[in-house]
Each structure stands twice: as C-alpha cells, then as structure tokens.
PDB file of N, CA and C in Angstrom:
ATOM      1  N   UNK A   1     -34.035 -20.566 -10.254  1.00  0.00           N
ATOM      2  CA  UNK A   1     -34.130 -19.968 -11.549  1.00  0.00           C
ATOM      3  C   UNK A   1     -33.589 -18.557 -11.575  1.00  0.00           C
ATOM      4  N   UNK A   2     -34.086 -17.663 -10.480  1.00  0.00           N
ATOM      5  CA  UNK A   2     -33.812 -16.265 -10.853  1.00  0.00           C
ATOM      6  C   UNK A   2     -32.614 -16.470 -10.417  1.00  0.00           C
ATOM      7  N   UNK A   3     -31.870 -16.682  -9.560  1.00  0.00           N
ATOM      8  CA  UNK A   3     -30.121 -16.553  -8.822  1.00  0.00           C
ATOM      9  C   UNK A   3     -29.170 -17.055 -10.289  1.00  0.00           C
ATOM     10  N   UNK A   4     -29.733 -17.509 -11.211  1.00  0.00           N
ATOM     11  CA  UNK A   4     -28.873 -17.907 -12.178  1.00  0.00           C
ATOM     12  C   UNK A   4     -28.787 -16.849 -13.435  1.00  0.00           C
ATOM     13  N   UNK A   5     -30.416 -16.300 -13.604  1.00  0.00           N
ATOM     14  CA  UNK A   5     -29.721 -14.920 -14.076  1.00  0.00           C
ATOM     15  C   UNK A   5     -29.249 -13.890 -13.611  1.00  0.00           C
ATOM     16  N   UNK A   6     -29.041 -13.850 -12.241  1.00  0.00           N
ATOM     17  CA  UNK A   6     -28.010 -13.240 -11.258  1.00  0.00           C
ATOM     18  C   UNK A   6     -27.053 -13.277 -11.703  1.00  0.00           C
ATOM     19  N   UNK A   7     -26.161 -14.652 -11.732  1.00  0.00           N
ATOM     20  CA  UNK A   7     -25.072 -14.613 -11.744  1.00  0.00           C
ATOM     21  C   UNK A   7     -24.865 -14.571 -13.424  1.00  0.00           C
ATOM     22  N   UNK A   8     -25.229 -14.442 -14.392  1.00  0.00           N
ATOM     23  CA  UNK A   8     -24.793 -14.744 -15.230  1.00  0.00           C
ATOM     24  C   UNK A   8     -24.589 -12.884 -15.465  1.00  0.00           C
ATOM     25  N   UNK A   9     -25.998 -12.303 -15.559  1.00  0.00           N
ATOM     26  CA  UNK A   9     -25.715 -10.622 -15.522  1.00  0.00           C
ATOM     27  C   UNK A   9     -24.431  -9.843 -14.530  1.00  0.00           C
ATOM     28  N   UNK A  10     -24.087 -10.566 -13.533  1.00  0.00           N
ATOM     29  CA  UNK A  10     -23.268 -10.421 -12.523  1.00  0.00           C
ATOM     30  C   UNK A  10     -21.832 -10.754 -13.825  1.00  0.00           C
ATOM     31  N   UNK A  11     -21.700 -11.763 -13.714  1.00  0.00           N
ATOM     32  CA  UNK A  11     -20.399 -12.035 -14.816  1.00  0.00           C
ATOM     33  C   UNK A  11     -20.086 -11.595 -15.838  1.00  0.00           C
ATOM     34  N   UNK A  12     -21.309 -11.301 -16.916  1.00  0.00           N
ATOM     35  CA  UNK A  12     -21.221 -10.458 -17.932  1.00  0.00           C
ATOM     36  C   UNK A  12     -20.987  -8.882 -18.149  1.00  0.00           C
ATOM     37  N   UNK A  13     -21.445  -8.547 -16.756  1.00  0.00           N
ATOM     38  CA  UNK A  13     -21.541  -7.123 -16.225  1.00  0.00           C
ATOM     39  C   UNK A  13     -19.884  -6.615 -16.903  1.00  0.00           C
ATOM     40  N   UNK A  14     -19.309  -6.746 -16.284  1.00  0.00           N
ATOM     41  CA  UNK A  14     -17.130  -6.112 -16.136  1.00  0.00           C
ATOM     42  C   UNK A  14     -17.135  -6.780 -17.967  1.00  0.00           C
ATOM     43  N   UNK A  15     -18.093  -7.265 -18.831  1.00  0.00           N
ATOM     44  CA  UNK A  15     -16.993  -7.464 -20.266  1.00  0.00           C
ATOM     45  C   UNK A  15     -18.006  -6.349 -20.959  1.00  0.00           C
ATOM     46  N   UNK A  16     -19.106  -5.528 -20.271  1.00  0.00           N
ATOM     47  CA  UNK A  16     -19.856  -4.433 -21.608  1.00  0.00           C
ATOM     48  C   UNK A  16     -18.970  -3.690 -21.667  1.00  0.00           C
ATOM     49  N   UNK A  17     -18.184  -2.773 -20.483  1.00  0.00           N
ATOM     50  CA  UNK A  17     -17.265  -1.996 -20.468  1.00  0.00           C
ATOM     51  C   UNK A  17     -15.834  -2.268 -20.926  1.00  0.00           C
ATOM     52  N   UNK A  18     -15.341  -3.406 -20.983  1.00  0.00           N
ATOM     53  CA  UNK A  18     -14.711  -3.797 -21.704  1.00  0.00           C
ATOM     54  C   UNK A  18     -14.692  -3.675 -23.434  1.00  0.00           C
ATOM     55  N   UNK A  19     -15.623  -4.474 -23.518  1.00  0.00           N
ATOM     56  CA  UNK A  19     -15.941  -4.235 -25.357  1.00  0.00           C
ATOM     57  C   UNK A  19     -16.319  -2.778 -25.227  1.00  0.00           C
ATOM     58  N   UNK A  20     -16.819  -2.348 -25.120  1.00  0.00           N
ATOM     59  CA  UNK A  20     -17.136  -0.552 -25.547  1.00  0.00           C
ATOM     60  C   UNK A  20     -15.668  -0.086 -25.419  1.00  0.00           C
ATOM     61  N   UNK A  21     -14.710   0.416 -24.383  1.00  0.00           N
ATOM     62  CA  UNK A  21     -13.726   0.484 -24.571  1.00  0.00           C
ATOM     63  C   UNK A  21     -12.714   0.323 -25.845  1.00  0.00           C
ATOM     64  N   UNK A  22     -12.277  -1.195 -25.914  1.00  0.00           N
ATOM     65  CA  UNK A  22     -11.831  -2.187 -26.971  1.00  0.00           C
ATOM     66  C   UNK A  22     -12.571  -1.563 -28.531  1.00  0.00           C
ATOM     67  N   UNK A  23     -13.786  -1.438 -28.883  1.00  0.00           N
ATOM     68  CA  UNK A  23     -14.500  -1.285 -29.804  1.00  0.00           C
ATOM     69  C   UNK A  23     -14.150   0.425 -30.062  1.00  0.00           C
ATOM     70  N   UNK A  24     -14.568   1.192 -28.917  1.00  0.00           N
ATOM     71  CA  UNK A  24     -13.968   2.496 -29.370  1.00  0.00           C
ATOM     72  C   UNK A  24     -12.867   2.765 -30.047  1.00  0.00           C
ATOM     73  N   UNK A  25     -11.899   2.049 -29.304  1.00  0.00           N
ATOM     74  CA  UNK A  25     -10.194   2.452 -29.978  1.00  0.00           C
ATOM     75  C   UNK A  25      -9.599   1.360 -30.197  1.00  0.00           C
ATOM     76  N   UNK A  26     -10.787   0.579 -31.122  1.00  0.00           N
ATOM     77  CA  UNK A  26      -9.377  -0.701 -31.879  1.00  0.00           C
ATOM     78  C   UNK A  26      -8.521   0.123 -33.122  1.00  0.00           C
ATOM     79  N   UNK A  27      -9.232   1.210 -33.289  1.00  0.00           N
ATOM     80  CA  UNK A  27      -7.856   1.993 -34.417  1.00  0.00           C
ATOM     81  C   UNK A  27      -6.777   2.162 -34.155  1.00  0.00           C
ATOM     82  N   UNK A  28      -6.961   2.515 -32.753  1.00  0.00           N
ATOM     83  CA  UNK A  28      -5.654   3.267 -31.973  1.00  0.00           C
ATOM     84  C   UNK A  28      -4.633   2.535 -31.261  1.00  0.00           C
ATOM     85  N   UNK A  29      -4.863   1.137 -31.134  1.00  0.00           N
ATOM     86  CA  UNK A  29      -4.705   0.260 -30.558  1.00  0.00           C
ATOM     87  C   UNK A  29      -3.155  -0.390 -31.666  1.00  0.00           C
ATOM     88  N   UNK A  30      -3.892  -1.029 -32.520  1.00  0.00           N
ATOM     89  CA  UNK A  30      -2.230  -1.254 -33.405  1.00  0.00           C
ATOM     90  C   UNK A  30      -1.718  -0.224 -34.404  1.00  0.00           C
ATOM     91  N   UNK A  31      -2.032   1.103 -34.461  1.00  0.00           N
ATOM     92  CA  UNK A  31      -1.226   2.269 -35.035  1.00  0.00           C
ATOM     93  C   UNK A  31      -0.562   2.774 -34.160  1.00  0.00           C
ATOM     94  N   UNK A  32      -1.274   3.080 -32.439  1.00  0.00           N
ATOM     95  CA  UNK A  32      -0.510   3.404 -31.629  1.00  0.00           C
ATOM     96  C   UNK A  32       0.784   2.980 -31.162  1.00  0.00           C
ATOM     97  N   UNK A  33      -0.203   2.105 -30.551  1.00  0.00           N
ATOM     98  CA  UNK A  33       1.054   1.341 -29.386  1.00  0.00           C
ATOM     99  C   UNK A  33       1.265  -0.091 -29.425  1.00  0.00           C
ATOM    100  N   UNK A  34       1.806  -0.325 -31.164  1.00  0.00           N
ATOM    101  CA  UNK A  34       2.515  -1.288 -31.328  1.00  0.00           C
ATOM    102  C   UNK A  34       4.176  -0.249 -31.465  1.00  0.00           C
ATOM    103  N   UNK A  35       3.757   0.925 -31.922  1.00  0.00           N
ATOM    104  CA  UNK A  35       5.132   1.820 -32.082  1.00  0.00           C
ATOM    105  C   UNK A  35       5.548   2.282 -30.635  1.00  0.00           C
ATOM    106  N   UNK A  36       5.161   2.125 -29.531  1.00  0.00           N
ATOM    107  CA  UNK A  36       5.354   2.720 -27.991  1.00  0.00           C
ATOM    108  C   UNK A  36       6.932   2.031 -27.904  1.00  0.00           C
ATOM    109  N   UNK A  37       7.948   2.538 -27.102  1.00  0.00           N
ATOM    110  CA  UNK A  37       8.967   1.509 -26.872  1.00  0.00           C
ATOM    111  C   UNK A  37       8.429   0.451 -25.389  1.00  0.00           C
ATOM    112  N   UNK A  38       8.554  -0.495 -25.626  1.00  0.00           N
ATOM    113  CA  UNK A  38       8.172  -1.529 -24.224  1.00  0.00           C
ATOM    114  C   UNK A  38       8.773  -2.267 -24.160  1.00  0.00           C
ATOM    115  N   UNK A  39       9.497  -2.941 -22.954  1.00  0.00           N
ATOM    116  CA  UNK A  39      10.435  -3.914 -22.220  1.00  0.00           C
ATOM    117  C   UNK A  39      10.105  -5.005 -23.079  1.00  0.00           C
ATOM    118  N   UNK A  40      11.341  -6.098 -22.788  1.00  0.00           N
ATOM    119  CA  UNK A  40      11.604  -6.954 -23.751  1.00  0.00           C
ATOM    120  C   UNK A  40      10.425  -8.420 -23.249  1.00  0.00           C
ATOM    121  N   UNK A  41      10.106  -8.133 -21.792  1.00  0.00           N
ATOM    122  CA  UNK A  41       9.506  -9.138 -21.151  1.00  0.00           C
ATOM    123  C   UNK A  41       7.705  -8.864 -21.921  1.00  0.00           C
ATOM    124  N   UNK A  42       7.537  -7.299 -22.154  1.00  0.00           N
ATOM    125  CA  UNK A  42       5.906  -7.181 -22.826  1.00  0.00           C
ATOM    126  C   UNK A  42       5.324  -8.063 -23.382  1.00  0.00           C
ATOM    127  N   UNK A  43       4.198  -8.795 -23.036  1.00  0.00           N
ATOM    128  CA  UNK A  43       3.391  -9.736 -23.554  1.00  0.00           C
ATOM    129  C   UNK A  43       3.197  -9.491 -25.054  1.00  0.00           C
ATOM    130  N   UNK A  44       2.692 -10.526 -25.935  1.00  0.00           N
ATOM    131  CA  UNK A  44       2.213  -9.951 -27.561  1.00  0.00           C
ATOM    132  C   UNK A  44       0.544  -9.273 -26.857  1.00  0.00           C
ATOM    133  N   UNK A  45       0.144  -8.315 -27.620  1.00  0.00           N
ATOM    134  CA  UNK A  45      -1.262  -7.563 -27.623  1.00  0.00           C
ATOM    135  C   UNK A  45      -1.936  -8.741 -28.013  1.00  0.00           C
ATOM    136  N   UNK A  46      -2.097  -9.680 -28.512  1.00  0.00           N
ATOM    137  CA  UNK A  46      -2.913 -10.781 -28.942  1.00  0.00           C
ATOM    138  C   UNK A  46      -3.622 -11.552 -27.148  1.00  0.00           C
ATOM    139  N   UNK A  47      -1.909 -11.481 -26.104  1.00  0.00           N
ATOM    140  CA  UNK A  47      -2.895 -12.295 -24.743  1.00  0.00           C
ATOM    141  C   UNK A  47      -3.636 -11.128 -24.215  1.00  0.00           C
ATOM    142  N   UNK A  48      -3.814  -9.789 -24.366  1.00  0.00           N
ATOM    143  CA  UNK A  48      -4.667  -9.232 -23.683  1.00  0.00           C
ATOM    144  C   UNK A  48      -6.256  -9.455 -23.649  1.00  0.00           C
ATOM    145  N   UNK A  49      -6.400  -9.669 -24.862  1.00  0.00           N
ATOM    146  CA  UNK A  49      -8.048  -9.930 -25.060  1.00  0.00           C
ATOM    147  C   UNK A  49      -8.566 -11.714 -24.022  1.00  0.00           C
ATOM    148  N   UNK A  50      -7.558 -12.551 -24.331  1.00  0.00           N
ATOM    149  CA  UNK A  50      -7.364 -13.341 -23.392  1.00  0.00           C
ATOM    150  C   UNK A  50      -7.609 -13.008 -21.846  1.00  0.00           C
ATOM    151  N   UNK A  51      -6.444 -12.571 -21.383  1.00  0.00           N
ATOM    152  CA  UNK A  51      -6.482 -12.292 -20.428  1.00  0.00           C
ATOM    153  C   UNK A  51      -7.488 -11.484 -19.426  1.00  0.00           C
ATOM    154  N   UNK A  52      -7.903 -10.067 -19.788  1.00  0.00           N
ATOM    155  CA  UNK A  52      -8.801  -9.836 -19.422  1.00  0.00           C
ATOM    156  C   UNK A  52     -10.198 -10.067 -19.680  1.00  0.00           C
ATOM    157  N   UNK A  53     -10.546 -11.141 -20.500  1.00  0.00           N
ATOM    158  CA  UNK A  53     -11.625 -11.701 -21.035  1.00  0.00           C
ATOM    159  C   UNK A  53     -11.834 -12.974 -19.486  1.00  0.00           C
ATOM    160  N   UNK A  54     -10.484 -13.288 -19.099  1.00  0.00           N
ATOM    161  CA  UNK A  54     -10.156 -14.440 -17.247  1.00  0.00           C
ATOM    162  C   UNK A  54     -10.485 -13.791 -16.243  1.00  0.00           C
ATOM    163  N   UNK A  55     -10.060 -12.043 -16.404  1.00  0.00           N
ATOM    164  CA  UNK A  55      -9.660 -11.361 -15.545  1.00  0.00           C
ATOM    165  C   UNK A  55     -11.652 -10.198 -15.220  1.00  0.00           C
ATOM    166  N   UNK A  56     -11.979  -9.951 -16.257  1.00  0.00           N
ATOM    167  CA  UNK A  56     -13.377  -9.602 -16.237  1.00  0.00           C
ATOM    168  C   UNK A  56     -13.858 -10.539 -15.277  1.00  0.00           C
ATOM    169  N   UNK A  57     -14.435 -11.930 -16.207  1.00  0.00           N
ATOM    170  CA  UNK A  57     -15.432 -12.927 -15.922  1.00  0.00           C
ATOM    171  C   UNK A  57     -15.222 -13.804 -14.181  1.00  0.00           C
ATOM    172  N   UNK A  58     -13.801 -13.655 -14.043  1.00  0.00           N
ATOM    173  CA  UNK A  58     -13.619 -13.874 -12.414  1.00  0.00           C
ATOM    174  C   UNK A  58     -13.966 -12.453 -11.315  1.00  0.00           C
ATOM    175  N   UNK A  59     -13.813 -11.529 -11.655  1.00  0.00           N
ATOM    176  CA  UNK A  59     -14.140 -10.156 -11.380  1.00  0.00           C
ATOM    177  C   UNK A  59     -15.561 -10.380 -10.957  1.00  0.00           C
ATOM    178  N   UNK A  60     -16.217 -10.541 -12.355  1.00  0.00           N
ATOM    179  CA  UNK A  60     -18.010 -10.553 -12.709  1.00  0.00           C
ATOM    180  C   UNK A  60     -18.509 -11.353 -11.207  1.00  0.00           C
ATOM    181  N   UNK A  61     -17.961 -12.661 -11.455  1.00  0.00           N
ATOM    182  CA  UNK A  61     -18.211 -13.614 -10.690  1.00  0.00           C
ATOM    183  C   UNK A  61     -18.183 -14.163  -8.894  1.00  0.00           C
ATOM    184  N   UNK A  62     -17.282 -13.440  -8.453  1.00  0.00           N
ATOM    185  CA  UNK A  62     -17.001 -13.056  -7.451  1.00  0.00           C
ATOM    186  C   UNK A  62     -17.705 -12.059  -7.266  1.00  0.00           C
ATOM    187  N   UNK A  63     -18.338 -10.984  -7.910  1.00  0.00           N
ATOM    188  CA  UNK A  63     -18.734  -9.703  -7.124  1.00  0.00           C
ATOM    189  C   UNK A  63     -20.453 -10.279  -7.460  1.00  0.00           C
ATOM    190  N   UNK A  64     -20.555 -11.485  -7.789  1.00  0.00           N
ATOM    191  CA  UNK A  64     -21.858 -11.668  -7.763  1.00  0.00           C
ATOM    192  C   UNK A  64     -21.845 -12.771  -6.445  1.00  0.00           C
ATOM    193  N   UNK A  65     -20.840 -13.708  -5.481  1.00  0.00           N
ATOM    194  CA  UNK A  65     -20.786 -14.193  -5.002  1.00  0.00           C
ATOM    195  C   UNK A  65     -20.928 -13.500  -3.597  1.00  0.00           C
ATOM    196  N   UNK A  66     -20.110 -12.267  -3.679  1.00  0.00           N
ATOM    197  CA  UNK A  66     -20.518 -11.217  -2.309  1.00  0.00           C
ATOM    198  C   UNK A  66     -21.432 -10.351  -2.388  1.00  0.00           C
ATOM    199  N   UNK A  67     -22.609 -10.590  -3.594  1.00  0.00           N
ATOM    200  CA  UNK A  67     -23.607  -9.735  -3.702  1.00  0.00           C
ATOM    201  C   UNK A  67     -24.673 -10.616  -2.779  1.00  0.00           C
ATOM    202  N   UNK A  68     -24.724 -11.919  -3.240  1.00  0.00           N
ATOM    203  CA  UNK A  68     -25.145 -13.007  -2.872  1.00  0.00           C
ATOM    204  C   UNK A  68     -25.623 -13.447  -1.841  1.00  0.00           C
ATOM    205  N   UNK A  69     -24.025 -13.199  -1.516  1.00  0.00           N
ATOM    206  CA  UNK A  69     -23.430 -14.092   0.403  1.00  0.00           C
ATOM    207  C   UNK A  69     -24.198 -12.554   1.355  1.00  0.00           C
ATOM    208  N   UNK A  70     -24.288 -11.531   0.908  1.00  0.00           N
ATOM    209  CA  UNK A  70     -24.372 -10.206   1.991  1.00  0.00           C
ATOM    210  C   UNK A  70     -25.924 -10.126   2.173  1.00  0.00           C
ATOM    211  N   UNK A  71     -26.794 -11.151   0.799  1.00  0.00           N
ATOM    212  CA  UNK A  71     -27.565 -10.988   1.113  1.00  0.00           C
ATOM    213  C   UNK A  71     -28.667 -10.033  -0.003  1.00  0.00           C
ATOM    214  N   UNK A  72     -27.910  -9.958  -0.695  1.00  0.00           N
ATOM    215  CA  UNK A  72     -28.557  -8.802  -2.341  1.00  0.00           C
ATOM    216  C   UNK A  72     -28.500  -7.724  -2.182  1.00  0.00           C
ATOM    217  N   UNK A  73     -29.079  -6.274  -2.424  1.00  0.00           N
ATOM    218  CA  UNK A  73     -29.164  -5.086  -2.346  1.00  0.00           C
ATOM    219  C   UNK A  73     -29.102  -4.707  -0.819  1.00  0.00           C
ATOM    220  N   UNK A  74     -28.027  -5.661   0.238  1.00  0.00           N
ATOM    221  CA  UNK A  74     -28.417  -4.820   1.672  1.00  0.00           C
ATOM    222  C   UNK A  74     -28.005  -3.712   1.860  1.00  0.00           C
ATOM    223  N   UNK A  75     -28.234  -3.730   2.946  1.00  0.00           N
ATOM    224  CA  UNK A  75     -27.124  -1.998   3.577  1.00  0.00           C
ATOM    225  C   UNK A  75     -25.633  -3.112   3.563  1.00  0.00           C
ATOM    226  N   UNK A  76     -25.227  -4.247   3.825  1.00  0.00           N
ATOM    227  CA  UNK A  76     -23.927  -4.801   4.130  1.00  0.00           C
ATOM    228  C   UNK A  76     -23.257  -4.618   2.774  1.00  0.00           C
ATOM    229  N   UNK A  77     -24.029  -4.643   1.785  1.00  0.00           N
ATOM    230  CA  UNK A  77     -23.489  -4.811   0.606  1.00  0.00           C
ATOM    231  C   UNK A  77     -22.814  -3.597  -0.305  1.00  0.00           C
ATOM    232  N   UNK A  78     -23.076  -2.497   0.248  1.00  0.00           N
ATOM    233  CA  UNK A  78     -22.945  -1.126  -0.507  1.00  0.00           C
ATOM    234  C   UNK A  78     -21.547  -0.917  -0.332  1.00  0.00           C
ATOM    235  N   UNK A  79     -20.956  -1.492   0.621  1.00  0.00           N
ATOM    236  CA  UNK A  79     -19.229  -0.914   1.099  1.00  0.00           C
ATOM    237  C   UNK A  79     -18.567  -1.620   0.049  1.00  0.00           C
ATOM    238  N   UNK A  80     -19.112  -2.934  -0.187  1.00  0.00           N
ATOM    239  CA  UNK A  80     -17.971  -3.941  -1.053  1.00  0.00           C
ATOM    240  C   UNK A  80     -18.311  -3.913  -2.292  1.00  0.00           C
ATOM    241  N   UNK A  81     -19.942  -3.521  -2.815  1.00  0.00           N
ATOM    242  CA  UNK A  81     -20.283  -3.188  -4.097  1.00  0.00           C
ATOM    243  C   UNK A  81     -19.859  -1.778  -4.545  1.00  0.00           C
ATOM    244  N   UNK A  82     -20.068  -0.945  -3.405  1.00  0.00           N
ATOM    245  CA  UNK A  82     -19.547   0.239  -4.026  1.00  0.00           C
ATOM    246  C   UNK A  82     -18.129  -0.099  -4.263  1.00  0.00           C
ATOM    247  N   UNK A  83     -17.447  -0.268  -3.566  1.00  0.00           N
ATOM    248  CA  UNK A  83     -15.740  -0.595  -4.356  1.00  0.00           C
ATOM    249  C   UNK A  83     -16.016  -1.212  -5.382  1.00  0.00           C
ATOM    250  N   UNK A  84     -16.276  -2.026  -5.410  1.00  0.00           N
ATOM    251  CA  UNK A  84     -15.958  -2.675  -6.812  1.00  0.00           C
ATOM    252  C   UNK A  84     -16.413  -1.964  -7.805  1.00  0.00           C
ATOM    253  N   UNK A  85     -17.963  -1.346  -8.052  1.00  0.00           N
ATOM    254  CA  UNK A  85     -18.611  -0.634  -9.023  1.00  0.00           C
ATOM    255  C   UNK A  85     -17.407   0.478  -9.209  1.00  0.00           C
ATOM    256  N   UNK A  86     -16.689   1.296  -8.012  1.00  0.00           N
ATOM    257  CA  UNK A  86     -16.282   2.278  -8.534  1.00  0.00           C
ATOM    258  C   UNK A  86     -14.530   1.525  -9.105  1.00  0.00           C
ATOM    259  N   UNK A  87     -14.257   1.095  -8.774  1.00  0.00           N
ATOM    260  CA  UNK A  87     -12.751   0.034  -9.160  1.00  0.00           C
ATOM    261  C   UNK A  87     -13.439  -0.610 -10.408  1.00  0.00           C
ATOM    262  N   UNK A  88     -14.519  -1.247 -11.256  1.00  0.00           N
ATOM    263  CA  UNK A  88     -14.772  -1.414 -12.537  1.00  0.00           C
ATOM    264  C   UNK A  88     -14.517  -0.039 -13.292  1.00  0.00           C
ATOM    265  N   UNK A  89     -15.589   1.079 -12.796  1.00  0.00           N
ATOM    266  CA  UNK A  89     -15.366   2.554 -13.833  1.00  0.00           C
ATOM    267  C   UNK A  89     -14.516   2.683 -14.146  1.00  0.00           C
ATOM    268  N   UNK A  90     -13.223   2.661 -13.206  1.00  0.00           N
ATOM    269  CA  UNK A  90     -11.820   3.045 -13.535  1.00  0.00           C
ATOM    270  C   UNK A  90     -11.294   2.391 -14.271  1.00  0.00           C
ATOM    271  N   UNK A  91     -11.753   1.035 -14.132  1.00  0.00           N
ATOM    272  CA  UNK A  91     -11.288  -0.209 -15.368  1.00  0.00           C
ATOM    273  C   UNK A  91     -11.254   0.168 -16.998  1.00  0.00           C
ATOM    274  N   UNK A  92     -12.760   0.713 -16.902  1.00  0.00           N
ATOM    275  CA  UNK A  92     -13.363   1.046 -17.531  1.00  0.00           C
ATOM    276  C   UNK A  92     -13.200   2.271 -18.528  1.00  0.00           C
ATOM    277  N   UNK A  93     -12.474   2.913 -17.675  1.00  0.00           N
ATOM    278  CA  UNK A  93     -12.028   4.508 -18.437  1.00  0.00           C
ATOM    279  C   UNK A  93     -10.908   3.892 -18.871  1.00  0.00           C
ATOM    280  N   UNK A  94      -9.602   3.262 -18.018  1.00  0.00           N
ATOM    281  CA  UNK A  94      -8.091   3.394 -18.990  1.00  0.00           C
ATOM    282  C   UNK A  94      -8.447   3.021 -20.012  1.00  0.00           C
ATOM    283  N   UNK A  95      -8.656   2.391 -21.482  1.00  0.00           N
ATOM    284  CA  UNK A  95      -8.418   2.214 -22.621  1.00  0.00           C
ATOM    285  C   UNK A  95      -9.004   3.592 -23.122  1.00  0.00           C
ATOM    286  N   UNK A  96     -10.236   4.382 -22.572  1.00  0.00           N
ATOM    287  CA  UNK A  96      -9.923   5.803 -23.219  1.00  0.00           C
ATOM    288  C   UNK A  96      -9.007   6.682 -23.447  1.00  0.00           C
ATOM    289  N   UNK A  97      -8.730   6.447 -21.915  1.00  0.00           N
ATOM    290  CA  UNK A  97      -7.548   7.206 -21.502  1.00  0.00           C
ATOM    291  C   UNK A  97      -6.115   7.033 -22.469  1.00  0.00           C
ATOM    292  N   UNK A  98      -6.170   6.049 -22.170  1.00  0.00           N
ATOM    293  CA  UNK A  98      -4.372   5.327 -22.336  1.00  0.00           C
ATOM    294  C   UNK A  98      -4.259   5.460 -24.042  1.00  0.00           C
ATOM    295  N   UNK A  99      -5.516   4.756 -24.712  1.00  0.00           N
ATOM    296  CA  UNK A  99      -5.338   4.501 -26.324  1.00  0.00           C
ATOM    297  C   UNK A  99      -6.010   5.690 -26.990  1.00  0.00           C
ATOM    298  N   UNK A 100      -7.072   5.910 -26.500  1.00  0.00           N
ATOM    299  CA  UNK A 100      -7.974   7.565 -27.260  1.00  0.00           C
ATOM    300  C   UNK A 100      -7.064   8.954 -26.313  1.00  0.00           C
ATOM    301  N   UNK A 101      -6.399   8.727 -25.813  1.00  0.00           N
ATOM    302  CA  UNK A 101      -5.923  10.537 -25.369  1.00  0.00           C
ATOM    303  C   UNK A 101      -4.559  10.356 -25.796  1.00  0.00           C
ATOM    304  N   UNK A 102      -4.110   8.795 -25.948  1.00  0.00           N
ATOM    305  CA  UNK A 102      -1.869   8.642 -25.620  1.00  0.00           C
ATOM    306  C   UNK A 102      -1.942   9.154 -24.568  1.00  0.00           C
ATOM    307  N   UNK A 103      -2.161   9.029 -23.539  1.00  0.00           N
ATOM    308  CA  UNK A 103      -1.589   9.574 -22.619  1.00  0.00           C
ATOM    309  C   UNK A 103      -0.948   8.997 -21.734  1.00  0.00           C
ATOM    310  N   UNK A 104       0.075   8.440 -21.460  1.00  0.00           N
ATOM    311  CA  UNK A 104       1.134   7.276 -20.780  1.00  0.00           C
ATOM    312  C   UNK A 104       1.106   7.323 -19.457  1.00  0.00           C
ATOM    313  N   UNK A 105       0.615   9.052 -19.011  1.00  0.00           N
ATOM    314  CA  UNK A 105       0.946   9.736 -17.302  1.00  0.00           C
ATOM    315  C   UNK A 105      -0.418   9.440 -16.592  1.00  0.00           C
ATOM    316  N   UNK A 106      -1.615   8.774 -17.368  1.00  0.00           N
ATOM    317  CA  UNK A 106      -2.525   8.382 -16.769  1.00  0.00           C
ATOM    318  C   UNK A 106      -2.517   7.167 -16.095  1.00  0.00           C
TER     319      UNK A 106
END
C-alpha cells in the first residue's frame, strides 16, 4: 500500500515545477518566443507540453526506482538523490529564466 504512494508522489514530484513554471509565463510564452528567429528543424510549441509531460513522469519514475532500490532515505541514496533534486531545480528555473527574463545567454 504505502510503496504505491511512493511512487506515485515520486512521479508527480518533476510536473509541480513544471506547471508553476508553465503557469507563471504562459503570457510570455506565445508573445515572446513565437517572434524569436529558430531553425527550420524547431518543433511546433504545441509538442513541448507533450514532451516534457514523457520527459517529467519518466524522470519522476526512475528517481523513485533508485530511491527504492538504495533502500529509501539511506546514506546510499543522498549522492543520486541529491543529483537529481539539484538537476530538477535547474529544470525548474529555465522557463523563468528563458521566458520571464528573455534571456537566450542562460
């Protein structure tokens, strides 16, 4: 019973920061940088929500699988959770960055 709301808080975890992001600067999002110039290969903005909606929930999921496998809150677990926790933040900041500042050099 409990390992299943493990994993489900585990998976859901990588899309709060996502939507907060997304939700902050959906203004900025098609006033901005539908006008940016971008290569002819650029995806439409429509597969992103897609995509990292695959790219979160496999994220989520996996980092609940080596939370798991190490054993839960061990000492083994802090090297590979801390990466990841700090590799989500960063996830986490570009759409501030990138859509709330323009800032391209970030």
């Amino acid at each position: 019973g409990r390992m299943w709301a493990y994993s489900v808080g585990f998976t859901v975890l990588p899309h709060v920061g996502g939507f907060l992001g997304w939700f902050l600067n959906r203004k900025e999002i098609p006033a901005w940088y539908e006008k940016l110039k971008k290569p002819s290969w650029c995806p439409s903005r429509r597969l992103f929500p897609v995509a990292w909606t695959m790219l979160y929930t496999g994220m989520g999921y996996a980092s609940y699988l080596v939370w798991s496998d190490l054993g839960g809150c061990s000492s083994k677990a802090i090297v590979p959770m801390g990466l990841y926790g700090a590799q989500l933040l960063l996830n986490w900041a570009w759409p501030p960055l990138f859509f709330g500042a323009h800032n391209l050099n970030m």
